[in-house]
PDB file of N, CA and C in Angstrom:
ATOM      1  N   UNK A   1      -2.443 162.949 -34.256  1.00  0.00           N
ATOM      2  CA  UNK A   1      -2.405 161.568 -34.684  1.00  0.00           C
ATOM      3  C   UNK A   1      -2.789 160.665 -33.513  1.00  0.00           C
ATOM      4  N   UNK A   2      -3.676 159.730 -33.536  1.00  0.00           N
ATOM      5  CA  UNK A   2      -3.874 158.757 -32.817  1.00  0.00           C
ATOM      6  C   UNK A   2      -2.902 157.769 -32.446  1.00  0.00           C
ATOM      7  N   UNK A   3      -3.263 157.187 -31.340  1.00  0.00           N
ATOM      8  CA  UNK A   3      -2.380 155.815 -30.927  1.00  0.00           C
ATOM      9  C   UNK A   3      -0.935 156.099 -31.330  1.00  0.00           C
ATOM     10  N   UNK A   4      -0.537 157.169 -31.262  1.00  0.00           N
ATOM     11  CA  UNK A   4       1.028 157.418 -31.261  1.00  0.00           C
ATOM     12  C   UNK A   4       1.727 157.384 -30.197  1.00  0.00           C
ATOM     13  N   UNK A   5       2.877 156.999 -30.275  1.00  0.00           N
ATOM     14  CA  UNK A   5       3.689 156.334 -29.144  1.00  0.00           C
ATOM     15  C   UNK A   5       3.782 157.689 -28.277  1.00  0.00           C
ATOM     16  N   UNK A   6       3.763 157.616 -27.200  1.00  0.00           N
ATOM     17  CA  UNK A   6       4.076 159.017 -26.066  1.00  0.00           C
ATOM     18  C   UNK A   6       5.543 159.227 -26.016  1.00  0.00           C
ATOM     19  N   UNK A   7       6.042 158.120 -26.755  1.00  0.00           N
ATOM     20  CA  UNK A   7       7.734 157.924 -26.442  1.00  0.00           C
ATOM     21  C   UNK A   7       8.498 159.555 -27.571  1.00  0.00           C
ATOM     22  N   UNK A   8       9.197 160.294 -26.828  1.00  0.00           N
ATOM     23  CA  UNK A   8       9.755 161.340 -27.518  1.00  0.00           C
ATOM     24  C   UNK A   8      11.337 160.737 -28.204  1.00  0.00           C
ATOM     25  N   UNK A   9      11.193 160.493 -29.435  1.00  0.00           N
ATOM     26  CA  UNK A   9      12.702 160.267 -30.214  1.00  0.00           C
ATOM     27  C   UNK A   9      13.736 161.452 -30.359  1.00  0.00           C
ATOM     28  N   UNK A  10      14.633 161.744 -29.720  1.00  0.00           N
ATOM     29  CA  UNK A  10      15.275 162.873 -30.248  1.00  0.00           C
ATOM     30  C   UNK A  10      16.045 162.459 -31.069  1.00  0.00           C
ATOM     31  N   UNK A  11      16.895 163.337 -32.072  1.00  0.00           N
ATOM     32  CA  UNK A  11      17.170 163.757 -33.484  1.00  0.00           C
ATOM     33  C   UNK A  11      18.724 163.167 -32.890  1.00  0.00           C
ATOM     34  N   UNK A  12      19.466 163.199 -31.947  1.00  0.00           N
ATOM     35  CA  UNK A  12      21.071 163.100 -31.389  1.00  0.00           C
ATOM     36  C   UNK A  12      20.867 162.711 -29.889  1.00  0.00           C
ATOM     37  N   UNK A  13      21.564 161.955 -30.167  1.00  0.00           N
ATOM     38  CA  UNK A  13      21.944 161.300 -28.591  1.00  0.00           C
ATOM     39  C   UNK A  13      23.665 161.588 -28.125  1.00  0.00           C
ATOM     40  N   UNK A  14      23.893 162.265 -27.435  1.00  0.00           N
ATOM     41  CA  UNK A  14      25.414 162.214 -26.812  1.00  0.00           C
ATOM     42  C   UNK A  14      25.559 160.728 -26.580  1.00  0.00           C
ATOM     43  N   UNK A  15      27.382 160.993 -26.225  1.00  0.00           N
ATOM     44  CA  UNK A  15      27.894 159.254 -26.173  1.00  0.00           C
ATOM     45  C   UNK A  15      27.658 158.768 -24.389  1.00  0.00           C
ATOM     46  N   UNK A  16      27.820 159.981 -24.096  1.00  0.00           N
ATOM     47  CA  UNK A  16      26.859 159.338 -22.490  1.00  0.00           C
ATOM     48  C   UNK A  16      25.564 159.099 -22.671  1.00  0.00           C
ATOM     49  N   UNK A  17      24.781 159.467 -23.339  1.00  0.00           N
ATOM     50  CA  UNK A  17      23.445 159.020 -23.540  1.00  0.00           C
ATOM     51  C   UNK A  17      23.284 157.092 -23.970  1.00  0.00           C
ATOM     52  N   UNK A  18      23.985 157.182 -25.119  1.00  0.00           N
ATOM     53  CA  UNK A  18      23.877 156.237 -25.562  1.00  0.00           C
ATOM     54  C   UNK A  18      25.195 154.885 -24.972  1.00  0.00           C
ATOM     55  N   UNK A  19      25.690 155.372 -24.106  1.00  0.00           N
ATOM     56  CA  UNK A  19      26.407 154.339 -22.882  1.00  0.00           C
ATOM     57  C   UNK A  19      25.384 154.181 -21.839  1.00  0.00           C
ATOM     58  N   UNK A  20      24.736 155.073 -21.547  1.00  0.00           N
ATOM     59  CA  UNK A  20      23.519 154.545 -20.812  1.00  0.00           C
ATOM     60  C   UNK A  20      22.795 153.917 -21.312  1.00  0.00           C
ATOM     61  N   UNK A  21      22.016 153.521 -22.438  1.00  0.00           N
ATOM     62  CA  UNK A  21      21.265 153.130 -23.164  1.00  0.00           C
ATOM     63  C   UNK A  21      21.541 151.038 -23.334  1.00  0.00           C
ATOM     64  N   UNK A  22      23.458 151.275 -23.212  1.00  0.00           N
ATOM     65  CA  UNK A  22      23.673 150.080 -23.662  1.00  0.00           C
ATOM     66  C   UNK A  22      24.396 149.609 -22.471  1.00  0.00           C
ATOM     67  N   UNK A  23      24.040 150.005 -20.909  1.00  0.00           N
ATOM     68  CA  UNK A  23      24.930 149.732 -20.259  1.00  0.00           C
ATOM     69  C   UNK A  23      26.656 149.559 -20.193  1.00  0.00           C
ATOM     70  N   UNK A  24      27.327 150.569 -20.667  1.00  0.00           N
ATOM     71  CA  UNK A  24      28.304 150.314 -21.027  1.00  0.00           C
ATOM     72  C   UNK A  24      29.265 151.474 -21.352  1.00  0.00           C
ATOM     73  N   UNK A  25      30.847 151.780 -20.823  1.00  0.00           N
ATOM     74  CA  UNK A  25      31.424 152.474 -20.808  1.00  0.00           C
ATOM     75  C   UNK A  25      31.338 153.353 -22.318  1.00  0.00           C
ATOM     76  N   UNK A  26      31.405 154.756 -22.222  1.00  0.00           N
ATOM     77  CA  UNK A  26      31.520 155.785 -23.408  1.00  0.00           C
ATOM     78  C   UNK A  26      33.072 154.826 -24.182  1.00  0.00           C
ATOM     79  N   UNK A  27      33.986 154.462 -23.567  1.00  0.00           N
ATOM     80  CA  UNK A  27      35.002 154.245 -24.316  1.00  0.00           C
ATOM     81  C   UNK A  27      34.604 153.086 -25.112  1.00  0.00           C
ATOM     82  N   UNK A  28      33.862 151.980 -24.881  1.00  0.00           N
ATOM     83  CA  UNK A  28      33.383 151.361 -25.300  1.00  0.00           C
ATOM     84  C   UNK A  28      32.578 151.572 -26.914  1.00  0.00           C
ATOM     85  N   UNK A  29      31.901 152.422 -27.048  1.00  0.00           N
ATOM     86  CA  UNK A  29      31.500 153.128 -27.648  1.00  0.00           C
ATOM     87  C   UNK A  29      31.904 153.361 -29.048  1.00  0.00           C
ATOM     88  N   UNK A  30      33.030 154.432 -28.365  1.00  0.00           N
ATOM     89  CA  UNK A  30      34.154 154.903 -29.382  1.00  0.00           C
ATOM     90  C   UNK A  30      35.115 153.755 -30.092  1.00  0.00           C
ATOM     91  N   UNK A  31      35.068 152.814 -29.039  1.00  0.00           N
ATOM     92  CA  UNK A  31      36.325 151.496 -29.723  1.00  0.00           C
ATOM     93  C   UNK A  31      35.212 150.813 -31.031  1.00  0.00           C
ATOM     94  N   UNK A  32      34.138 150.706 -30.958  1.00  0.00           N
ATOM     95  CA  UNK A  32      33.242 150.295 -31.506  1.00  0.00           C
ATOM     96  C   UNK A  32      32.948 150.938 -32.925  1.00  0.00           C
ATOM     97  N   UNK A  33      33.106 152.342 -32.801  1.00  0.00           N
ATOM     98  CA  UNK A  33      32.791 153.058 -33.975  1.00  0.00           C
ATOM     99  C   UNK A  33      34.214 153.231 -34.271  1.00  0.00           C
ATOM    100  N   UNK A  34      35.407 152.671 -34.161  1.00  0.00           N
ATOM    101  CA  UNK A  34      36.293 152.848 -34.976  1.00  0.00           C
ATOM    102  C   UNK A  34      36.586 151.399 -35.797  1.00  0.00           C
ATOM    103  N   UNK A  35      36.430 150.658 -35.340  1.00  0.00           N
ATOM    104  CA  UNK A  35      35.840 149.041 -35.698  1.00  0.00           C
ATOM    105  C   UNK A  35      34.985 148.865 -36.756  1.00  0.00           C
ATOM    106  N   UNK A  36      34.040 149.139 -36.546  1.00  0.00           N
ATOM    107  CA  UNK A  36      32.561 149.142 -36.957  1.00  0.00           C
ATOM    108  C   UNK A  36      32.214 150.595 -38.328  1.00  0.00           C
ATOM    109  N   UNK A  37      32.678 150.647 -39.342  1.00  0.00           N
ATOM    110  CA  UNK A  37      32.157 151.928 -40.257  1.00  0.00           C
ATOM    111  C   UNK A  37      30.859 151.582 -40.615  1.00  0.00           C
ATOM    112  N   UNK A  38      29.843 150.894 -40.118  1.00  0.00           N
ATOM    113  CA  UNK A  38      28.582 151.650 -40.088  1.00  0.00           C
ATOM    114  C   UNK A  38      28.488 152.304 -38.468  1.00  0.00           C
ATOM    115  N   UNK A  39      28.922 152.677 -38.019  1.00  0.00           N
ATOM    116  CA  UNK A  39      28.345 153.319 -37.309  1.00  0.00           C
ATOM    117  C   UNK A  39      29.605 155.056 -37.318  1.00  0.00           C
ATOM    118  N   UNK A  40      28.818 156.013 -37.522  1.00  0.00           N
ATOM    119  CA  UNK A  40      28.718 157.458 -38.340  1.00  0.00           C
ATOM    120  C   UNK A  40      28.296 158.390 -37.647  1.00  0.00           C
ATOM    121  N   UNK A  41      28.874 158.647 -36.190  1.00  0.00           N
ATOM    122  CA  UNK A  41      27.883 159.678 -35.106  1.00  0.00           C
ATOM    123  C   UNK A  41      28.474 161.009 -36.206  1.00  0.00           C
ATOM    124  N   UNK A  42      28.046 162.118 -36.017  1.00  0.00           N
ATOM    125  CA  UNK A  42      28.141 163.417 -36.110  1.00  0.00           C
ATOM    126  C   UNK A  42      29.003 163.947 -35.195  1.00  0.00           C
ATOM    127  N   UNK A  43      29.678 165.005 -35.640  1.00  0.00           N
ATOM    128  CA  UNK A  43      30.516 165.739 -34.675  1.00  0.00           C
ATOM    129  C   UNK A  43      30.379 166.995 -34.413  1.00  0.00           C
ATOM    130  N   UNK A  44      29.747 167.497 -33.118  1.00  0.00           N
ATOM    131  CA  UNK A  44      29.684 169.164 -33.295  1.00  0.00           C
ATOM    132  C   UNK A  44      30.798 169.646 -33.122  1.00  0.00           C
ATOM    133  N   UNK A  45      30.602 171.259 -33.097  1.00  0.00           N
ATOM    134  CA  UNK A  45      31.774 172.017 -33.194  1.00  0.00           C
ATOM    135  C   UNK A  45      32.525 171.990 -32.415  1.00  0.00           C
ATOM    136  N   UNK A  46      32.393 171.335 -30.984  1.00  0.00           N
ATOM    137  CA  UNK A  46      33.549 170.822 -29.845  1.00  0.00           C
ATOM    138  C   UNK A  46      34.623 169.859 -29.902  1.00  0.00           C
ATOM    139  N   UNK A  47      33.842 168.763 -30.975  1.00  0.00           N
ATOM    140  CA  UNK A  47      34.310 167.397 -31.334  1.00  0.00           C
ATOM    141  C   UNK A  47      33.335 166.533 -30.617  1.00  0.00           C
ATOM    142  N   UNK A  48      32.314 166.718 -30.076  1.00  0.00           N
ATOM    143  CA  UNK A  48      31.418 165.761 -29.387  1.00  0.00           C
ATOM    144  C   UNK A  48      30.508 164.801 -30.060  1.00  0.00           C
ATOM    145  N   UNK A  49      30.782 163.556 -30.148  1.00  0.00           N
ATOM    146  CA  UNK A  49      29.812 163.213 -30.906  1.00  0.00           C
ATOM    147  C   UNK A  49      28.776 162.698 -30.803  1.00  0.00           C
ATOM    148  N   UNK A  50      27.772 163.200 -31.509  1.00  0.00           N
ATOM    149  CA  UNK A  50      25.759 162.937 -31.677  1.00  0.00           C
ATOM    150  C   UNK A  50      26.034 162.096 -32.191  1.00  0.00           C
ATOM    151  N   UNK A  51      24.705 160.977 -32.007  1.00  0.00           N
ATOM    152  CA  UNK A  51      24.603 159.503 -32.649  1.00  0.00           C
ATOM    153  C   UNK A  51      23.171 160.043 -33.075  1.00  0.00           C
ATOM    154  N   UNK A  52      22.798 159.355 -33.781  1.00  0.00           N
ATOM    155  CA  UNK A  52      21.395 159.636 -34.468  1.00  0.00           C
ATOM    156  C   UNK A  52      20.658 158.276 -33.976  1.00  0.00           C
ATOM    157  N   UNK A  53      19.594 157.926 -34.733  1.00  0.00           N
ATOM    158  CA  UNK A  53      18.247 156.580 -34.339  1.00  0.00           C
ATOM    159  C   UNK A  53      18.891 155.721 -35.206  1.00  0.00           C
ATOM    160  N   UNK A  54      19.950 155.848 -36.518  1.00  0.00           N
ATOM    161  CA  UNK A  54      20.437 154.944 -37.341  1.00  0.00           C
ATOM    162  C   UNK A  54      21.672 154.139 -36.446  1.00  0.00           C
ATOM    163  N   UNK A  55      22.726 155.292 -35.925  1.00  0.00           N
ATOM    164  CA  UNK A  55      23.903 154.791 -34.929  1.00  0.00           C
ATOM    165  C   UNK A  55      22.882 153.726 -34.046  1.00  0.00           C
ATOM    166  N   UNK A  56      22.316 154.675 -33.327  1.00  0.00           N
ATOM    167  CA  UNK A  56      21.558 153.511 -31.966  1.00  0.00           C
ATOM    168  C   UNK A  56      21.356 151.954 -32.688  1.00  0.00           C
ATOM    169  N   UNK A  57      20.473 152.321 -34.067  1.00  0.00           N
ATOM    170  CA  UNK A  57      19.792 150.760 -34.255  1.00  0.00           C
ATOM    171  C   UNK A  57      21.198 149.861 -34.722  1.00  0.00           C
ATOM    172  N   UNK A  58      22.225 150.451 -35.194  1.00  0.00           N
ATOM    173  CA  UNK A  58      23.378 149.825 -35.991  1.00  0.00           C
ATOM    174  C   UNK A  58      24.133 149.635 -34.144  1.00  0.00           C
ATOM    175  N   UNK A  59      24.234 149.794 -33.316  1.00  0.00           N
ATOM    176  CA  UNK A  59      24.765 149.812 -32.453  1.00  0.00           C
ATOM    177  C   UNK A  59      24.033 148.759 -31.338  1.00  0.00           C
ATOM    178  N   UNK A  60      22.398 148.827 -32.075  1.00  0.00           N
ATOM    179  CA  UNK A  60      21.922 147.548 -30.928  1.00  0.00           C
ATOM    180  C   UNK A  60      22.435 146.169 -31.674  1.00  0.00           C
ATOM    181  N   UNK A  61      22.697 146.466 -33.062  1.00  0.00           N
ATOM    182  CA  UNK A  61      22.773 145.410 -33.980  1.00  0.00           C
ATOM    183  C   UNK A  61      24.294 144.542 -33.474  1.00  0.00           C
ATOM    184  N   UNK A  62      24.973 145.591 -33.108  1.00  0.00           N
ATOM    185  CA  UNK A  62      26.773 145.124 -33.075  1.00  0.00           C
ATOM    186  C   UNK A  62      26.427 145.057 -31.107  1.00  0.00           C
ATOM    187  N   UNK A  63      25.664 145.441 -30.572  1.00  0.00           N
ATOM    188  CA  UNK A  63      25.697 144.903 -29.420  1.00  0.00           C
ATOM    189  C   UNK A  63      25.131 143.857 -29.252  1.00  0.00           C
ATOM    190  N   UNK A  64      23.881 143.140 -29.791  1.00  0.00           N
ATOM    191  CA  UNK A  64      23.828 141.734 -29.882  1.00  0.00           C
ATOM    192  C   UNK A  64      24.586 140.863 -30.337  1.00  0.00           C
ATOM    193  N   UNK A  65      24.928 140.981 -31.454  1.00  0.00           N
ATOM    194  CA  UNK A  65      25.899 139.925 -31.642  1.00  0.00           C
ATOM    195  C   UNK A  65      27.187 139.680 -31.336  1.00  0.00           C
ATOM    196  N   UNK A  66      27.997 141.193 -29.982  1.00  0.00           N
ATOM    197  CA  UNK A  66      29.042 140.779 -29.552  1.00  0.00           C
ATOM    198  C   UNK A  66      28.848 140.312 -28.344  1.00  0.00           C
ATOM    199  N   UNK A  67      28.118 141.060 -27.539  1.00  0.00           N
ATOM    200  CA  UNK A  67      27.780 140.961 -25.947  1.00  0.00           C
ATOM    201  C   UNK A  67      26.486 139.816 -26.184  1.00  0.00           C
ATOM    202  N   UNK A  68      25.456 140.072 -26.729  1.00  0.00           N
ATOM    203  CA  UNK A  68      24.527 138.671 -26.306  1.00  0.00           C
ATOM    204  C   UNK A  68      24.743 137.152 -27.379  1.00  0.00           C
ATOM    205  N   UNK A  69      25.521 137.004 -28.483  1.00  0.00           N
ATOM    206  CA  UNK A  69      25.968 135.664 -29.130  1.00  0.00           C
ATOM    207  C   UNK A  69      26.875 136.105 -29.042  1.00  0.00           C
ATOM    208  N   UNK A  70      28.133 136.485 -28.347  1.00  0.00           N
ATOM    209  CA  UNK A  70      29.410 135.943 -27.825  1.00  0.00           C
ATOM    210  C   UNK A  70      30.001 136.101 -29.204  1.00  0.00           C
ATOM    211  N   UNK A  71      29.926 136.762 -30.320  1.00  0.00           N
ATOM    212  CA  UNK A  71      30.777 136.948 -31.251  1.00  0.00           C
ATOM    213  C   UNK A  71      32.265 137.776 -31.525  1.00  0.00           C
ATOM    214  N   UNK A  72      32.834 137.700 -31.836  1.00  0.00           N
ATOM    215  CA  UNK A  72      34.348 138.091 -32.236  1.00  0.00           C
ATOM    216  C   UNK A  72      34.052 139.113 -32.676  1.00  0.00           C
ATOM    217  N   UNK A  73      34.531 140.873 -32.855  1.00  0.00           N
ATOM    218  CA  UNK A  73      34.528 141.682 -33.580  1.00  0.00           C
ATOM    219  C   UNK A  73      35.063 140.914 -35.175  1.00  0.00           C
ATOM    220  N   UNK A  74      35.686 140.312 -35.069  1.00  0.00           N
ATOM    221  CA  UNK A  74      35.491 140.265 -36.623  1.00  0.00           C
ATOM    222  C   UNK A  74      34.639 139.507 -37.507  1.00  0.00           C
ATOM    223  N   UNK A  75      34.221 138.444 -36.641  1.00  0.00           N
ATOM    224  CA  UNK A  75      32.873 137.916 -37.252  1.00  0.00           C
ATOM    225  C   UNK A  75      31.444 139.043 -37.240  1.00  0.00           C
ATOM    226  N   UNK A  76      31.573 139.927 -35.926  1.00  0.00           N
ATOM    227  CA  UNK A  76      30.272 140.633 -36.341  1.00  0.00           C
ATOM    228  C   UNK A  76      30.534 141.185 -37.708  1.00  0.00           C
ATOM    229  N   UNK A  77      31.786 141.950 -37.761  1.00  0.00           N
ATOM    230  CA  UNK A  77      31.689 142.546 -38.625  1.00  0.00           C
ATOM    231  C   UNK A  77      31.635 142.105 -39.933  1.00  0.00           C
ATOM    232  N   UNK A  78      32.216 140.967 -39.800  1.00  0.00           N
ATOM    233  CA  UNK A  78      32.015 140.340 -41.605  1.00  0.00           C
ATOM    234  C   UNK A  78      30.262 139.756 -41.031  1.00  0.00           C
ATOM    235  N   UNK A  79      29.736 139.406 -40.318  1.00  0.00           N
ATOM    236  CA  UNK A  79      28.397 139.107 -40.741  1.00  0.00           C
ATOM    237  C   UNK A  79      27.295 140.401 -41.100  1.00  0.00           C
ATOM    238  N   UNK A  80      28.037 141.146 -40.299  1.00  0.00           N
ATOM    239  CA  UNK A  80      27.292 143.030 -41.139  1.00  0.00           C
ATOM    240  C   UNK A  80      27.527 143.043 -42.569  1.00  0.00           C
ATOM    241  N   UNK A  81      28.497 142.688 -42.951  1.00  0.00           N
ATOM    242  CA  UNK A  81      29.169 143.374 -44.099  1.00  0.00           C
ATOM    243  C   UNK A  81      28.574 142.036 -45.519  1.00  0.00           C
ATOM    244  N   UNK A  82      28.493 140.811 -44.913  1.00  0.00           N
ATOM    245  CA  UNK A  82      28.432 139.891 -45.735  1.00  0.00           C
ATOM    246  C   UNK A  82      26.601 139.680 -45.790  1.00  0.00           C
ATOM    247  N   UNK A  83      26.146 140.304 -44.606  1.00  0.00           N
ATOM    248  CA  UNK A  83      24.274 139.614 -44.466  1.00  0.00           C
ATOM    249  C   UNK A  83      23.839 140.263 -43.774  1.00  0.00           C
ATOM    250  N   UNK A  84      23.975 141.334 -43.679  1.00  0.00           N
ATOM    251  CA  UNK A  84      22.673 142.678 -42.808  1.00  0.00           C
ATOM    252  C   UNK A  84      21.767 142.906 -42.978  1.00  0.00           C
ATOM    253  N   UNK A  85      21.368 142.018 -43.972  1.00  0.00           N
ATOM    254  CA  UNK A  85      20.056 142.029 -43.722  1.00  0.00           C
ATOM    255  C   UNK A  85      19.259 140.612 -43.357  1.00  0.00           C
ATOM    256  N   UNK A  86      19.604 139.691 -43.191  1.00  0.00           N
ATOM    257  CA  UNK A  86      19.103 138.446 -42.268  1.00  0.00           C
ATOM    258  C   UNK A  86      19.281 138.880 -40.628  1.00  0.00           C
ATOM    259  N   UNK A  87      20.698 139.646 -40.866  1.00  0.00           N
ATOM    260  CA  UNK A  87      20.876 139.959 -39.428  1.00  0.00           C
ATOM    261  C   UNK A  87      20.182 140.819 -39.043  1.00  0.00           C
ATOM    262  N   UNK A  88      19.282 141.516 -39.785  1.00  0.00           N
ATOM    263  CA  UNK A  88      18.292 143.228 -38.819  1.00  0.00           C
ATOM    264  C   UNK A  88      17.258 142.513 -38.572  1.00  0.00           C
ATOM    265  N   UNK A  89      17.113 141.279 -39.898  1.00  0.00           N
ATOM    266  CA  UNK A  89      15.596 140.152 -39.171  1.00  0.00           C
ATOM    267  C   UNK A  89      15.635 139.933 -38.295  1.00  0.00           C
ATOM    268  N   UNK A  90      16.439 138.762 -38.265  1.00  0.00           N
ATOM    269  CA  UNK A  90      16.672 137.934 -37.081  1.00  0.00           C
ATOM    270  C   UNK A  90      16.814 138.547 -35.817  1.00  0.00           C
ATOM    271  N   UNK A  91      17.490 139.744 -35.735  1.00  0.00           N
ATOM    272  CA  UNK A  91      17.204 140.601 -34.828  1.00  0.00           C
ATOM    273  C   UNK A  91      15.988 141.427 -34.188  1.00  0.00           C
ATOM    274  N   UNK A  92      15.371 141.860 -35.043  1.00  0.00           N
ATOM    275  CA  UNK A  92      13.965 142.462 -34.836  1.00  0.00           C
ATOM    276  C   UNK A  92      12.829 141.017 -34.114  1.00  0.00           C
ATOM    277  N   UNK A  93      13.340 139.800 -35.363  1.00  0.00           N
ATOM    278  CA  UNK A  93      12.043 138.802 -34.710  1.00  0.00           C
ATOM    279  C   UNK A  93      13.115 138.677 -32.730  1.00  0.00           C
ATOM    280  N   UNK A  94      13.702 138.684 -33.190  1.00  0.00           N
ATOM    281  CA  UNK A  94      13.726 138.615 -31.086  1.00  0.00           C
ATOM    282  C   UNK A  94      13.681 139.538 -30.443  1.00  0.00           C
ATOM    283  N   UNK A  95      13.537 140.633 -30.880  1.00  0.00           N
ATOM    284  CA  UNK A  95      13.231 141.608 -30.281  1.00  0.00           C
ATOM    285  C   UNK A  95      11.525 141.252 -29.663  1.00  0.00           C
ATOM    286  N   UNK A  96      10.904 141.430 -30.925  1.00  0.00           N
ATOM    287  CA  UNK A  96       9.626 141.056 -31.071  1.00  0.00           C
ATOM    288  C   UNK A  96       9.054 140.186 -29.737  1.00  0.00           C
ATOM    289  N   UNK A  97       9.554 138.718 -29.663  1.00  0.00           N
ATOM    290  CA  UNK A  97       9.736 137.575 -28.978  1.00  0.00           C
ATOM    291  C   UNK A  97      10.192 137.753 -27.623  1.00  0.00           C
ATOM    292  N   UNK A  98      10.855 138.740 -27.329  1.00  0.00           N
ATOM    293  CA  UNK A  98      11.473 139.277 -26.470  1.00  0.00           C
ATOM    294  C   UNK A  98      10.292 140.521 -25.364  1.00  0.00           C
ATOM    295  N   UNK A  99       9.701 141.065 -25.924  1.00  0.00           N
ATOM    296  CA  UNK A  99       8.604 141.869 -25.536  1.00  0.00           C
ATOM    297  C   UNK A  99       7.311 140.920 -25.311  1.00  0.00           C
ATOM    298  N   UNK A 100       7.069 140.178 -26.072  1.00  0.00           N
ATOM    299  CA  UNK A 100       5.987 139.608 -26.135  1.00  0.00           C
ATOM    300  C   UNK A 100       5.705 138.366 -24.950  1.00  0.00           C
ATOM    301  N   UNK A 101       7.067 138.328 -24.955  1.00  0.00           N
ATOM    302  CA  UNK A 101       7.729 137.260 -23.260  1.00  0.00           C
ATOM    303  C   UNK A 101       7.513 138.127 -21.971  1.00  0.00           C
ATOM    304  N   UNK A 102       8.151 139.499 -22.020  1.00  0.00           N
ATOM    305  CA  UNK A 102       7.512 140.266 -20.629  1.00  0.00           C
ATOM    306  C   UNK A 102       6.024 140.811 -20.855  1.00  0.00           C
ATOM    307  N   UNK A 103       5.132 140.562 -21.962  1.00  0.00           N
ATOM    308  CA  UNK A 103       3.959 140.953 -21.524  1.00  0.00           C
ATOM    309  C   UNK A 103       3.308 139.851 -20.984  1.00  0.00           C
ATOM    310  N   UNK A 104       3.988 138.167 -21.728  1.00  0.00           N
ATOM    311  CA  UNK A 104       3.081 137.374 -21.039  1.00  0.00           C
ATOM    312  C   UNK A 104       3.309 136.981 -19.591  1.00  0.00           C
ATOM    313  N   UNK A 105       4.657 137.107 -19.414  1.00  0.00           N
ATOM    314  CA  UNK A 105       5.217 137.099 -18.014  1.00  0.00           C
ATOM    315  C   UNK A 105       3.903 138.145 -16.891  1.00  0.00           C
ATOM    316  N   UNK A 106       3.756 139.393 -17.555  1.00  0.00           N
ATOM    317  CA  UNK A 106       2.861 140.177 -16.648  1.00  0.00           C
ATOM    318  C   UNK A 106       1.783 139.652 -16.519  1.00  0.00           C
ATOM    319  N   UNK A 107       0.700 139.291 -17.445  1.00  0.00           N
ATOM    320  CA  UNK A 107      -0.612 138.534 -17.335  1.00  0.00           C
ATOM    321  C   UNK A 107      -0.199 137.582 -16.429  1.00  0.00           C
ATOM    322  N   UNK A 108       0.537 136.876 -16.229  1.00  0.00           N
ATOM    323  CA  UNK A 108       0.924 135.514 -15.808  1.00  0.00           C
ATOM    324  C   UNK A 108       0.919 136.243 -14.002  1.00  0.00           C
ATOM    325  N   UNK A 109       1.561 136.943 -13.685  1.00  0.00           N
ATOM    326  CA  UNK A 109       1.425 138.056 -12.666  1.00  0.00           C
ATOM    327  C   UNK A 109       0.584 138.743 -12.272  1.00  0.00           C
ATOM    328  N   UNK A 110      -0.510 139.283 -12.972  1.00  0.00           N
ATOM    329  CA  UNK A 110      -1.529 139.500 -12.469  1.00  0.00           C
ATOM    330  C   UNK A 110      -2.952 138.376 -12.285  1.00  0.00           C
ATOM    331  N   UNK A 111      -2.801 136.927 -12.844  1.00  0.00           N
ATOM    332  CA  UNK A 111      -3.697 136.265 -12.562  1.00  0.00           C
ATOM    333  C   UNK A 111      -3.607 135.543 -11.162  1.00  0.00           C
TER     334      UNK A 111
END
C-alpha cells in the first residue's frame, strides 16, 4: 500500500506504556479506569492490563478534558456520557489545529 503511515500500531499497550504516552503515573491510569467505564483494558492471565487503540483514544479524550480544560471528573464524565460525540469533534478539530500549528511553526523556521 502506498503513502502508508511508517507508524507501527500495536494491538495492546501495557499500563506503563500508556503512562508514558500520557505523561503520567500508571496509578493514575487505573484511578481513571475505575471512574471512567468507557475505558475497558483487557486483562491477561497475570492480571496485567492491555489497553487497546479504543482505551488510548477514550483516554486522550478524558485526558483533555481533565488535565488540558481543567474539568472535574464528574463533569468529564457526564459530558462523555451526555455528548461524545461533539466531544470526539471538538477534540479531533484541535488536534487537527494543533499539528497544523507545529508544521507552520517549522516553515516559519526554516525561512
Amino acid at each position: 500500500m502506498e503513502n502508508e503511515s511508517n507508524k507501527i500500531e500495536k494491538l495492546y499497550y501495557t499500563i506503563g506504556e500508556v503512562a508514558e504516552i500520557f505523561n503520567v503515573n500508571a496509578s493514575l491510569i487505573r484511578y481513571w479506569e475505575k471512574e471512567f467505564t468507557v475505558l475497558k483494558p483487557k486483562k491477561n492471565k497475570k492480571g496485567n492490563r492491555l489497553f487497546t487503540k479504543k482505551d488510548i483514544d477514550n483516554l486522550h479524550l478524558i485526558y483533555h478534558l481533565v488535565k488540558e480544560k481543567g474539568m472535574t471528573l464528574t463533569g468529564a464524565k457526564l459530558k462523555l456520557k451526555e455528548n461524545k460525540e461533539d466531544t470526539v469533534n471538538t477534540f479531533e478539530v484541535i488536534k487537527v489545529l494543533q499539528e497544523l500549528k507545529e508544521q507552520l511553526i517549522e516553515i516559519k523556521d526554516q525561512l
